[in-house]
N, C-alpha and C. Protein backbone atom coordinates (compact mmCIF):
# COMPACT_ATOMS: atom_id res chain seq x y z
N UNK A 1 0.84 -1.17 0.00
CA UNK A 1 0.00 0.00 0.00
C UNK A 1 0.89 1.24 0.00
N UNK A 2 0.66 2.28 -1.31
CA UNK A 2 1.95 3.75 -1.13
C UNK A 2 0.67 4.33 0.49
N UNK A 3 1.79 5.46 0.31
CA UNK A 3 1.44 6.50 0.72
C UNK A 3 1.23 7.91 -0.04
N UNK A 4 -0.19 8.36 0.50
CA UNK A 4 -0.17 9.68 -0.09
C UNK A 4 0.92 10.96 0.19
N UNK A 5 1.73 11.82 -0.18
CA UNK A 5 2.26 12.40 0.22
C UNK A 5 1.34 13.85 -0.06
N UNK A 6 1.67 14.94 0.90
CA UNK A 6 1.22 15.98 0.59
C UNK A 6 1.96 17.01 1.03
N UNK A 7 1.71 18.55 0.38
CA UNK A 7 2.88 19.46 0.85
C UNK A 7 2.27 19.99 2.12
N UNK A 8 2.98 20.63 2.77
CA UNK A 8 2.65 20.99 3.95
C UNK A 8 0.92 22.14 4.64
N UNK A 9 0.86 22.10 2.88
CA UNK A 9 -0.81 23.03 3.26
C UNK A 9 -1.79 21.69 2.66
N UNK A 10 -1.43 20.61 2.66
CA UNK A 10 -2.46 19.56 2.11
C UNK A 10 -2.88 19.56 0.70
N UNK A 11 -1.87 20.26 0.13
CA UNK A 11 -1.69 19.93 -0.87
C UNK A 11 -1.42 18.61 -1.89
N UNK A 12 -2.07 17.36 -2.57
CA UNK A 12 -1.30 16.22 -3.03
C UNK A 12 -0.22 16.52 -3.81
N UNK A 13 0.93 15.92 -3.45
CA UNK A 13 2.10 15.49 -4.35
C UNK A 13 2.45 14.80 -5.32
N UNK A 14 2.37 13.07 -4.46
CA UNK A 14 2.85 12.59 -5.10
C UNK A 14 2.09 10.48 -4.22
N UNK A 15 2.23 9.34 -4.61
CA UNK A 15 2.44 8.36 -4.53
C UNK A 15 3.31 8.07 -3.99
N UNK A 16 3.86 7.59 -2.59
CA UNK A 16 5.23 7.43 -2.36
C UNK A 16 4.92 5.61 -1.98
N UNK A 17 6.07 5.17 -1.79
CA UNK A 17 6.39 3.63 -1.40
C UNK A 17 6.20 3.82 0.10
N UNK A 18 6.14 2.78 1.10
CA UNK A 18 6.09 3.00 2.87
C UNK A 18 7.57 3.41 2.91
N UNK A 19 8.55 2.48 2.11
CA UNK A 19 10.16 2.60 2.30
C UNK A 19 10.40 4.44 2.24
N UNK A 20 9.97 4.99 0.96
CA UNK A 20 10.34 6.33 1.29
C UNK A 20 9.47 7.46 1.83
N UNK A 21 8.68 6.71 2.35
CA UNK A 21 7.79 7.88 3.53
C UNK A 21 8.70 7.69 4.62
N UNK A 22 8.76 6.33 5.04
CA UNK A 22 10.17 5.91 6.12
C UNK A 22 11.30 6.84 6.43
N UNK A 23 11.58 7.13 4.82
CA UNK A 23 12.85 8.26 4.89
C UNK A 23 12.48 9.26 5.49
N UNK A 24 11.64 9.79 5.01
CA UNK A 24 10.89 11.09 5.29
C UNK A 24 10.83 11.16 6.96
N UNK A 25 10.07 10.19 7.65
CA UNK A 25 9.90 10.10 8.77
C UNK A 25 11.19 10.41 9.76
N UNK A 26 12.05 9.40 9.03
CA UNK A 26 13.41 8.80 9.94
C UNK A 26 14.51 10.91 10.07
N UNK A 27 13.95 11.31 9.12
CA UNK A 27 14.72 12.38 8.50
C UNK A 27 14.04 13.62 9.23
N UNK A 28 13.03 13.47 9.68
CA UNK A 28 12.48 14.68 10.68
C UNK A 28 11.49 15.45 9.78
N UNK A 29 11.17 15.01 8.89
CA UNK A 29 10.56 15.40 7.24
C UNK A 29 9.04 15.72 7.67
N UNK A 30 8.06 15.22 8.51
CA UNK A 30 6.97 14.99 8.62
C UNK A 30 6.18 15.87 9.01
N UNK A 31 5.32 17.20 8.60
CA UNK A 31 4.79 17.80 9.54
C UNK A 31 3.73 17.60 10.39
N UNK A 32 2.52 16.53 9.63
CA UNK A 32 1.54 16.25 10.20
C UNK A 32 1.57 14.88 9.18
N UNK A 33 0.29 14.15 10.31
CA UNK A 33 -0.15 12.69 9.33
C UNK A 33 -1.86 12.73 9.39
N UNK A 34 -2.48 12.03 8.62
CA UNK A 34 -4.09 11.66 8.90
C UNK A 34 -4.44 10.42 8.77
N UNK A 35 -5.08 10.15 9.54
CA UNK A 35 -5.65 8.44 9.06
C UNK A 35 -4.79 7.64 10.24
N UNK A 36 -4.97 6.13 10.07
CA UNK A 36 -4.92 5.26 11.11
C UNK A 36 -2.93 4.90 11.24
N UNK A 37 -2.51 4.71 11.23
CA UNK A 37 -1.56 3.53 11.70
C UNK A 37 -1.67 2.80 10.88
N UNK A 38 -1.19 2.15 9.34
CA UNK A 38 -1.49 0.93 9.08
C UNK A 38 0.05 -0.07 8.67
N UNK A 39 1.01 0.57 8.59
CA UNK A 39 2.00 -0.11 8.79
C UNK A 39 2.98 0.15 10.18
N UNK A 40 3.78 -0.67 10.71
CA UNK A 40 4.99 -0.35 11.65
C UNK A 40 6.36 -1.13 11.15
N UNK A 41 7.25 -0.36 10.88
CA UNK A 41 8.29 -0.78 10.38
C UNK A 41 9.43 -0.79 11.50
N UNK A 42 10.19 -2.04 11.78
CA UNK A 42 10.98 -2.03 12.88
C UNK A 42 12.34 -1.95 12.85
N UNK A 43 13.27 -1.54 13.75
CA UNK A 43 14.46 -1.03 13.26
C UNK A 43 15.35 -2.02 13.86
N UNK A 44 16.68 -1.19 14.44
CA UNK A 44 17.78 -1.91 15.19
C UNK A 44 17.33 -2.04 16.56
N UNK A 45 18.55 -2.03 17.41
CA UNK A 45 17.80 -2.23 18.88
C UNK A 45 18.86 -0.95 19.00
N UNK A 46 18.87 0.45 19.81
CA UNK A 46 19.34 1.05 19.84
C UNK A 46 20.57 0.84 21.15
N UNK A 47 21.61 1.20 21.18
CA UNK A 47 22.14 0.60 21.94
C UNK A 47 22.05 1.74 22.94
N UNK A 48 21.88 2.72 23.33
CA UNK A 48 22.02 3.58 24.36
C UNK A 48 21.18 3.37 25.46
N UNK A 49 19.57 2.97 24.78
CA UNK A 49 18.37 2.14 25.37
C UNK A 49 17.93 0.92 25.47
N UNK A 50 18.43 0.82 24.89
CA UNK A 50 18.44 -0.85 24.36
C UNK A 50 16.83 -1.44 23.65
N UNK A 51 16.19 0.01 23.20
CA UNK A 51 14.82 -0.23 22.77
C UNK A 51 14.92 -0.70 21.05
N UNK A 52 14.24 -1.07 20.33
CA UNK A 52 13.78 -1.23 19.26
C UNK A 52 12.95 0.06 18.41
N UNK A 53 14.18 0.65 17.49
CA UNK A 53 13.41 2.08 16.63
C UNK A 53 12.09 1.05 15.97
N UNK A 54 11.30 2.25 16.01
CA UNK A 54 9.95 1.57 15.01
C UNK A 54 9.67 3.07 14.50
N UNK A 55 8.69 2.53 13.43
CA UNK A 55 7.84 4.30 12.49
C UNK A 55 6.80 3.47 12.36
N UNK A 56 5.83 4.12 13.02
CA UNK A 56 4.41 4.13 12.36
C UNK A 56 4.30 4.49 11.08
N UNK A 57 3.72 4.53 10.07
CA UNK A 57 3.72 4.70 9.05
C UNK A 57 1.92 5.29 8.70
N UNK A 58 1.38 6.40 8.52
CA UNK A 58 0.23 6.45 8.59
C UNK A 58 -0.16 6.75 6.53
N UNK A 59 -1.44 7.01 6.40
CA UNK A 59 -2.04 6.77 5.07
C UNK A 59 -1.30 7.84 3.96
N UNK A 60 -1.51 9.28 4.72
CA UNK A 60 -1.11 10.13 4.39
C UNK A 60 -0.40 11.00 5.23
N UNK A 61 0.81 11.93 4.26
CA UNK A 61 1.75 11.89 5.25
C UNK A 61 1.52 13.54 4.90
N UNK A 62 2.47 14.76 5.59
CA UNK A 62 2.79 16.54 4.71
C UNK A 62 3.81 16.63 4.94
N UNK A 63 4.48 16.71 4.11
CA UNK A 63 6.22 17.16 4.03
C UNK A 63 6.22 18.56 4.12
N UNK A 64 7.23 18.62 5.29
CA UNK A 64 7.86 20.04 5.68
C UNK A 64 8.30 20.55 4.40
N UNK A 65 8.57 22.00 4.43
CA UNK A 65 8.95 22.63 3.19
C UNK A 65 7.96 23.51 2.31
N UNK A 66 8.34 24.04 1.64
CA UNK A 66 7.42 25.17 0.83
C UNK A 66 7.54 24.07 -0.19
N UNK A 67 6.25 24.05 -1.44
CA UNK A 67 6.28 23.76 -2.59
C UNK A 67 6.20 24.79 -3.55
N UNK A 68 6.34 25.00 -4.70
CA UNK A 68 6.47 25.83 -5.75
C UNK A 68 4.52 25.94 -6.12
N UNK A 69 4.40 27.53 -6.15
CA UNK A 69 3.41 27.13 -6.64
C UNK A 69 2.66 26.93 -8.06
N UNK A 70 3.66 27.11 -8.73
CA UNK A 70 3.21 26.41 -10.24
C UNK A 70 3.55 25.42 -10.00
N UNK A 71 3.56 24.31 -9.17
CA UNK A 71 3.78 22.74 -9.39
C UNK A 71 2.26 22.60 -9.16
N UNK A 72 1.36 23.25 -8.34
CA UNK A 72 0.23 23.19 -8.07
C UNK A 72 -0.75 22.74 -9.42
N UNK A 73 -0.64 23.74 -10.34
CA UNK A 73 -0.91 24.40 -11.29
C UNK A 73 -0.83 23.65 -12.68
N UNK A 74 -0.22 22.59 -12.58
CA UNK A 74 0.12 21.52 -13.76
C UNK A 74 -1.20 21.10 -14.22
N UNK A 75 -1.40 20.95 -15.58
CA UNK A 75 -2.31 20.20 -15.58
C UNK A 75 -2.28 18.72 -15.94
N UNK A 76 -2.87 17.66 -15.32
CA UNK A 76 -2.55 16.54 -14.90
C UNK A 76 -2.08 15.77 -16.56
N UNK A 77 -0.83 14.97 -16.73
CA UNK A 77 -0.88 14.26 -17.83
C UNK A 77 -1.91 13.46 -18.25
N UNK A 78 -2.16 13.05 -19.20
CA UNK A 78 -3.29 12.23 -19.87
C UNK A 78 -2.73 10.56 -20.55
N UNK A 79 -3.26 9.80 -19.88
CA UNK A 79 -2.76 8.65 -19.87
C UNK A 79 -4.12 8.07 -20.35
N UNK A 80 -3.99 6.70 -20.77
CA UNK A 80 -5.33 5.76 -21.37
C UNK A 80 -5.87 5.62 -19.85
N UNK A 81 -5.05 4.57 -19.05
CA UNK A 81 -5.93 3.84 -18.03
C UNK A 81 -6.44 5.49 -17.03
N UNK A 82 -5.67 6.59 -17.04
CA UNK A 82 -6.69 7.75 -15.94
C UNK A 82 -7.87 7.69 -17.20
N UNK A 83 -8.00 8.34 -18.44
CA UNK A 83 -8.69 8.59 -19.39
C UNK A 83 -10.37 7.90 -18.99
N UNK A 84 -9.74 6.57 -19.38
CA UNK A 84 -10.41 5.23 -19.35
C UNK A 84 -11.60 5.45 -17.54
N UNK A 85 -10.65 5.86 -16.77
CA UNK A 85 -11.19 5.86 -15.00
C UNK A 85 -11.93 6.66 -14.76
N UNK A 86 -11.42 8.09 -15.78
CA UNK A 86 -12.11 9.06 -15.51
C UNK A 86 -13.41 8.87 -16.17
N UNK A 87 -13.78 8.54 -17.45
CA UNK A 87 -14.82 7.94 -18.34
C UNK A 87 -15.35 6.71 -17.84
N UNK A 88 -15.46 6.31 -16.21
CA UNK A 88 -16.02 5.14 -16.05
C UNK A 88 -16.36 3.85 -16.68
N UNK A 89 -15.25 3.75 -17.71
CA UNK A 89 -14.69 2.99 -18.35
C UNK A 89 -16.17 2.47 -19.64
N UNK A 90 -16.99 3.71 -19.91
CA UNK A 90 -18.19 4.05 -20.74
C UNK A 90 -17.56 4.64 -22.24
N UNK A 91 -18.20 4.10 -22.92
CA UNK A 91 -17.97 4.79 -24.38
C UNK A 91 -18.52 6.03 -24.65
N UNK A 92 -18.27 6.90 -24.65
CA UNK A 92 -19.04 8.23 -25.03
C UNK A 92 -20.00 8.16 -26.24
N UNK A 93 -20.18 7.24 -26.93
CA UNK A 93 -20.87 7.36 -28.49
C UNK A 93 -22.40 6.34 -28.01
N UNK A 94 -21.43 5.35 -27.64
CA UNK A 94 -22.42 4.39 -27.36
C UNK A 94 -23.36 4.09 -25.83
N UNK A 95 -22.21 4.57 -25.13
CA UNK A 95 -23.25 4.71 -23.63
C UNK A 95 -22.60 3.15 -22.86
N UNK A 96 -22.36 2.40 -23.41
CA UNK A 96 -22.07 0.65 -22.78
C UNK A 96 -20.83 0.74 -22.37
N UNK A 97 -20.03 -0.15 -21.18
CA UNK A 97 -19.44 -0.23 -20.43
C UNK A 97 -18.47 -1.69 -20.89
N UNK A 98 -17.10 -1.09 -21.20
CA UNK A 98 -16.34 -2.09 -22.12
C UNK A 98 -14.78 -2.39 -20.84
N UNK A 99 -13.88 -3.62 -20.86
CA UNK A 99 -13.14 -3.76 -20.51
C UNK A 99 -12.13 -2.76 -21.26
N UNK A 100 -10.84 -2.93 -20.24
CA UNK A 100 -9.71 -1.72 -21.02
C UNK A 100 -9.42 -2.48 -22.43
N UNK A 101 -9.37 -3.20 -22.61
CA UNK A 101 -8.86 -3.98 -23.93
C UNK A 101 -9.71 -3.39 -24.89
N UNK A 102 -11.01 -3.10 -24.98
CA UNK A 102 -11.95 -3.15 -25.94
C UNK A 102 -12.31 -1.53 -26.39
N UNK A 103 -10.92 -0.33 -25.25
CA UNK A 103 -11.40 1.15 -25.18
C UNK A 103 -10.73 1.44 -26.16
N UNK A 104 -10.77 2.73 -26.57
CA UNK A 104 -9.59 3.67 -27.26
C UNK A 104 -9.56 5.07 -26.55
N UNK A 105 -8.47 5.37 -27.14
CA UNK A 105 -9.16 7.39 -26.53
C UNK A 105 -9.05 7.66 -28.00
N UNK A 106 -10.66 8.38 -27.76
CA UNK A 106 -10.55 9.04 -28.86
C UNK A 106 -10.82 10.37 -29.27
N UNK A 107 -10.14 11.06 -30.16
CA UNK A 107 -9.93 12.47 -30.06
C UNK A 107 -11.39 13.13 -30.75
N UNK A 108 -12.27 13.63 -30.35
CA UNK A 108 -12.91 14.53 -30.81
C UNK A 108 -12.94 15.40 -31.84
N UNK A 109 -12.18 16.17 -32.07
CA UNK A 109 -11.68 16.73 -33.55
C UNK A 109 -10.32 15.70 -33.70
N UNK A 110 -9.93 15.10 -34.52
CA UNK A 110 -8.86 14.02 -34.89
C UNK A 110 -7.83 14.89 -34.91
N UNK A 111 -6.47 14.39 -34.32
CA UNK A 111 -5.54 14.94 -35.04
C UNK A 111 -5.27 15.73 -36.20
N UNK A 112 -5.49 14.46 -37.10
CA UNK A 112 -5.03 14.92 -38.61
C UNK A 112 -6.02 16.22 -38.70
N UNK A 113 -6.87 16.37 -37.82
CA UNK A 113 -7.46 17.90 -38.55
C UNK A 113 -7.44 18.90 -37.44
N UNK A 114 -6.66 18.34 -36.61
CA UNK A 114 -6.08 20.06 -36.03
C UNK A 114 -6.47 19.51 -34.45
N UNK A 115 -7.04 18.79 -34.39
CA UNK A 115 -7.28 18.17 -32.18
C UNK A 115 -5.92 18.14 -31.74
N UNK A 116 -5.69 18.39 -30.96
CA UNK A 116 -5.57 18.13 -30.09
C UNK A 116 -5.30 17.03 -29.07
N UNK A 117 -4.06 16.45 -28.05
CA UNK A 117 -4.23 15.31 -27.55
C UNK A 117 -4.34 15.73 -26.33
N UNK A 118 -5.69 16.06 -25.58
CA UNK A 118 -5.38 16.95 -24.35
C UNK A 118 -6.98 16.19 -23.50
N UNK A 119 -7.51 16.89 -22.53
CA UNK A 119 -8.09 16.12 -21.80
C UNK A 119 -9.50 16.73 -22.22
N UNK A 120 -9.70 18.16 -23.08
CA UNK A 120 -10.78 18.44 -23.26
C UNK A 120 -10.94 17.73 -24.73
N UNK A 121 -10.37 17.25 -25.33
CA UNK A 121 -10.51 17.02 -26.95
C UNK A 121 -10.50 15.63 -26.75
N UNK A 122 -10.09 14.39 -25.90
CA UNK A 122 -10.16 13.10 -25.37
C UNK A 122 -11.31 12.95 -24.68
N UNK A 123 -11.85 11.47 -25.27
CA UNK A 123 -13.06 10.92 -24.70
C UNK A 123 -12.49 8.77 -24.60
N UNK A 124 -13.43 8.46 -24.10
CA UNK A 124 -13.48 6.96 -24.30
C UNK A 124 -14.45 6.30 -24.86
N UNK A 125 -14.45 5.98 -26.23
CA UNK A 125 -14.85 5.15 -27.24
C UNK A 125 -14.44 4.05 -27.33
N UNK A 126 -15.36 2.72 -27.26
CA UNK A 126 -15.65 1.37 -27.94
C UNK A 126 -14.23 1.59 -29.38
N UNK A 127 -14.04 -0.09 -29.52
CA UNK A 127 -13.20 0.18 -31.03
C UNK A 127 -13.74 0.38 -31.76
N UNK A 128 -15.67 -0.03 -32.00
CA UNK A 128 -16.39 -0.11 -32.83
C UNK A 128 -16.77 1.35 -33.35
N UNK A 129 -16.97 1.77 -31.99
CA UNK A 129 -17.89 3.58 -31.89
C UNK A 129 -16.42 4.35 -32.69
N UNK A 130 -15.25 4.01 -32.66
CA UNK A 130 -14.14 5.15 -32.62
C UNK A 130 -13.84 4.32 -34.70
N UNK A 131 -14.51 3.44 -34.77
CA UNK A 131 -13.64 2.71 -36.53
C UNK A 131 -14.89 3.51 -36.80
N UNK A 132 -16.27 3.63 -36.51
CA UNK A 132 -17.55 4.08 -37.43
C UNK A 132 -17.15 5.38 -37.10
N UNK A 133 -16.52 6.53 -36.08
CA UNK A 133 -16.40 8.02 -36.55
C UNK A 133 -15.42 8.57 -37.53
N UNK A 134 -14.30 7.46 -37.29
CA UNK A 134 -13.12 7.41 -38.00
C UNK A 134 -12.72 9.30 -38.09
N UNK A 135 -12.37 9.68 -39.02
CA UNK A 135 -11.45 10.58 -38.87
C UNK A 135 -12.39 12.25 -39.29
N UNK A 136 -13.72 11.81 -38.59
CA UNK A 136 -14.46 12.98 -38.67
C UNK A 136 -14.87 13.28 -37.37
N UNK A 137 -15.85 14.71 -37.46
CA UNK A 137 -16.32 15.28 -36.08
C UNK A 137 -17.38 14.51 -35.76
N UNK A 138 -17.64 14.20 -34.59
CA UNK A 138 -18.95 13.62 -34.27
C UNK A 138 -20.32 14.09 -35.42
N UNK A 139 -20.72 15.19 -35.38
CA UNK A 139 -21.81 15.38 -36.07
C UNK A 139 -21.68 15.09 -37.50
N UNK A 140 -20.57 15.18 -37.84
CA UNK A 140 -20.16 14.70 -39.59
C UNK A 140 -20.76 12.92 -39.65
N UNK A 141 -20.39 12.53 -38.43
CA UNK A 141 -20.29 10.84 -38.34
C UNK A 141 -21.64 10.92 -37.71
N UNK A 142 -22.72 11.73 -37.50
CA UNK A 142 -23.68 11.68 -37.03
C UNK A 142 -24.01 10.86 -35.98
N UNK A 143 -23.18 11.13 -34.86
CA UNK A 143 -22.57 10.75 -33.52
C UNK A 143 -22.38 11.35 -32.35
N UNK A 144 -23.46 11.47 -31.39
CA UNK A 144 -23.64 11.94 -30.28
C UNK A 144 -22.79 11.80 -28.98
N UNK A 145 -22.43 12.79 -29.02
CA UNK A 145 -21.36 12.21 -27.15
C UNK A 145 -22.67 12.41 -26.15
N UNK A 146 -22.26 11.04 -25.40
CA UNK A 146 -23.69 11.05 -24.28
C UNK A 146 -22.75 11.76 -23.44
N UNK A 147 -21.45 12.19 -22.89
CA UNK A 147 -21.39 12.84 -21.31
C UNK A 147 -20.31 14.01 -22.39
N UNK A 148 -19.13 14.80 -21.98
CA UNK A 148 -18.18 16.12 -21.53
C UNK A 148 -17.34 15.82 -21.33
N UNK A 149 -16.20 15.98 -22.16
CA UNK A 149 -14.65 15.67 -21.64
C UNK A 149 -14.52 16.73 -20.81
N UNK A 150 -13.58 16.88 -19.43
CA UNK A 150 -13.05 17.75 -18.82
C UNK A 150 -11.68 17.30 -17.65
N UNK A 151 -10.93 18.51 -17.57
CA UNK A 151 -9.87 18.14 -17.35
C UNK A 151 -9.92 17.69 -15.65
N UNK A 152 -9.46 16.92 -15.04
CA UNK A 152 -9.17 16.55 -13.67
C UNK A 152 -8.73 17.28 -12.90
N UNK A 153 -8.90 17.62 -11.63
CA UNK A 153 -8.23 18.66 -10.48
C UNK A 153 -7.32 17.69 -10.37
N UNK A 154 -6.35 18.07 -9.58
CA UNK A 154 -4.91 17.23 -9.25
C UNK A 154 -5.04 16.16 -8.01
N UNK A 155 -6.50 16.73 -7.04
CA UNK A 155 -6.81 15.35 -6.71
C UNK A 155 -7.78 14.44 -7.16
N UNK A 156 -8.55 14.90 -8.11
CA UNK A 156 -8.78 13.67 -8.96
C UNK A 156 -7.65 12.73 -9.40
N UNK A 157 -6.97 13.52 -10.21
CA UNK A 157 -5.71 12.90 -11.16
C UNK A 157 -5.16 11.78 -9.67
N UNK A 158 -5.18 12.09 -8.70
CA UNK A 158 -4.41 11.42 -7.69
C UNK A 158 -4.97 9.68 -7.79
N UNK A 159 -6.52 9.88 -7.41
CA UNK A 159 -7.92 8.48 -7.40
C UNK A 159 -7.23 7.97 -8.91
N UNK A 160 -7.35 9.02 -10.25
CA UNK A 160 -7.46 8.29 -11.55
C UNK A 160 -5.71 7.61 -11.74
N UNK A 161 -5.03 7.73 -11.04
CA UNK A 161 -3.66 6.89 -11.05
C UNK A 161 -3.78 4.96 -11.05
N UNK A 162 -5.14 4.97 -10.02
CA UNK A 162 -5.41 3.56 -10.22
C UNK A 162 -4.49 2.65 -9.59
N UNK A 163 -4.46 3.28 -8.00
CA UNK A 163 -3.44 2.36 -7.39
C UNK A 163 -4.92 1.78 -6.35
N UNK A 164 -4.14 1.23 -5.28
CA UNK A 164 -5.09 0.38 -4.20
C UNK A 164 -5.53 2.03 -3.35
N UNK A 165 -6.44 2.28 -3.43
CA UNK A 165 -6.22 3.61 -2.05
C UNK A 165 -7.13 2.94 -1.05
N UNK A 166 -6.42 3.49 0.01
CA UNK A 166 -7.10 3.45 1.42
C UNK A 166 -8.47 4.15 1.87
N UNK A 167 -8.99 3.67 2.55
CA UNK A 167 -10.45 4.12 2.45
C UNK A 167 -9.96 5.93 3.39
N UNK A 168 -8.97 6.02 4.49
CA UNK A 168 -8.04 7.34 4.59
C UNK A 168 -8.37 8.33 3.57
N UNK A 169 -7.35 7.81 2.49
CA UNK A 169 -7.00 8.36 1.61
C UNK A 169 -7.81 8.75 0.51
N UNK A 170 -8.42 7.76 0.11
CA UNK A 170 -9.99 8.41 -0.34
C UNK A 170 -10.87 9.35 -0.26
N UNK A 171 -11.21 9.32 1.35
CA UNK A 171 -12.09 10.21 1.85
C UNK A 171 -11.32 11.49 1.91
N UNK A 172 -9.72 11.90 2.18
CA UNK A 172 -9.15 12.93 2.07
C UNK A 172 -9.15 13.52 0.42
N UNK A 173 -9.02 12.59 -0.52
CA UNK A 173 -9.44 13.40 -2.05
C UNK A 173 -10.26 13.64 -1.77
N UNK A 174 -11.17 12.54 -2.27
CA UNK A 174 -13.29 13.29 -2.67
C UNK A 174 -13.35 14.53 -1.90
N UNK A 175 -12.73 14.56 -0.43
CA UNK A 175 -13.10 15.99 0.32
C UNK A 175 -12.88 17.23 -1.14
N UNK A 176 -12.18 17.51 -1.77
CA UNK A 176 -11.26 17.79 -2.53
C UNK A 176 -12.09 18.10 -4.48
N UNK A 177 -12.76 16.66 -4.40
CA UNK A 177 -13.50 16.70 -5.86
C UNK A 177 -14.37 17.05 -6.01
N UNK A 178 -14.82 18.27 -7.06
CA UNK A 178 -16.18 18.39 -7.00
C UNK A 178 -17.27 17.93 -6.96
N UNK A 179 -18.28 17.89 -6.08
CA UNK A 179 -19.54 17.00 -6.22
C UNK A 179 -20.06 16.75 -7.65
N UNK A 180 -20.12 17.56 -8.85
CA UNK A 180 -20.22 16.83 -9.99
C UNK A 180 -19.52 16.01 -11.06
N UNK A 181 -18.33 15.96 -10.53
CA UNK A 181 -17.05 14.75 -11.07
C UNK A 181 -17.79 13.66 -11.10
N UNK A 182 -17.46 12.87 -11.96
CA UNK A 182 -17.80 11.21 -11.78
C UNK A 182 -17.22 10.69 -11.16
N UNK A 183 -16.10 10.69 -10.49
CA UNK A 183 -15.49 10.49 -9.80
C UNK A 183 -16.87 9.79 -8.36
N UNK A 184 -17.38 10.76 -8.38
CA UNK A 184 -18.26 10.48 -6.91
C UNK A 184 -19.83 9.74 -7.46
N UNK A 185 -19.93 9.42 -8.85
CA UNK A 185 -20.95 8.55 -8.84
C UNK A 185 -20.70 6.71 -9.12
């Protein structure tokens, strides 16, 4: 299970491993944590005490430090499987609900005529729905988008990464996503 990392105003970062939240911890790095306890990682036996170092390890962690604030400000890369997560894995043409094997992303105005590969011009189309628009605009192909491409807040983008999240860590995005994201239906 990672850990969420966040900057010190609760800001999301990044995905980290337990090993390098560990660092973080061991390093004095930590300003605050939320959520339960769910790992303990155990150390040497210290010899001055003769105790055993341990780190709790909690869901989400805030790293001391200022962040930049155009790192804030990125807008999230566009990958198939977020694409695919964010599109509830639904075809936009057709409305039906396909395994990843059977998706495409497909561009709304096509490339070849000037689209764009970005998150407002990307949708998720069937192979079938995306070979019958082929290299025209929806209405040319007389082809309805049933939902709205739109771009992800950065904690969306966090959920659409598609790792295991903690029910923690969860509830700290959605705080975060707008109530009309799909995300929350």
């Amino acid at each position: 299970m990672d850990v969420l990392q966040l900057d010190v105003s609760g800001r999301p970062q990044a995905w980290i491993t337990p090993r390098e939240a560990a660092v973080i911890y061991a390093s004095d790095g930590v300003a605050w944590t939320l959520g339960r306890a769910f790992r303990v990682l155990r150390g040497g036996i210290q010899r001055a005490t003769g105790l055993q170092s341990r780190i709790e390890l909690h869901p989400i962690i805030a790293v001391k430090g200022a962040m930049p604030s155009r790192a804030w400000q990125a807008t999230p890369s566009i990958t198939n499987p977020k694409l695919f997560a964010r599109d509830k894995h639904l075809c936009a043409y057709c409305g039906r609900r396909f395994g990843f094997d059977l998706l495409t992303r497909e561009h709304i105005v096509p490339t070849s005529r000037g689209g764009r590969d970005s998150w407002m011009n990307c949708i998720t189309a069937c192979r079938g729905c995306n070979g019958s628009k082929g290299n025209r605009l929806p209405d040319e192909a007389r082809m309805t988008l049933m939902y709205l491409p739109y771009v992800p807040s950065l904690h969306e983008d966090m959920i659409l990464r598609g790792r295991r999240i903690l029910a923690d860590q969860m509830e700290f995005l959605l705080a975060s996503v707008p109530r009309s994201s799909r995300l929350h239906g």
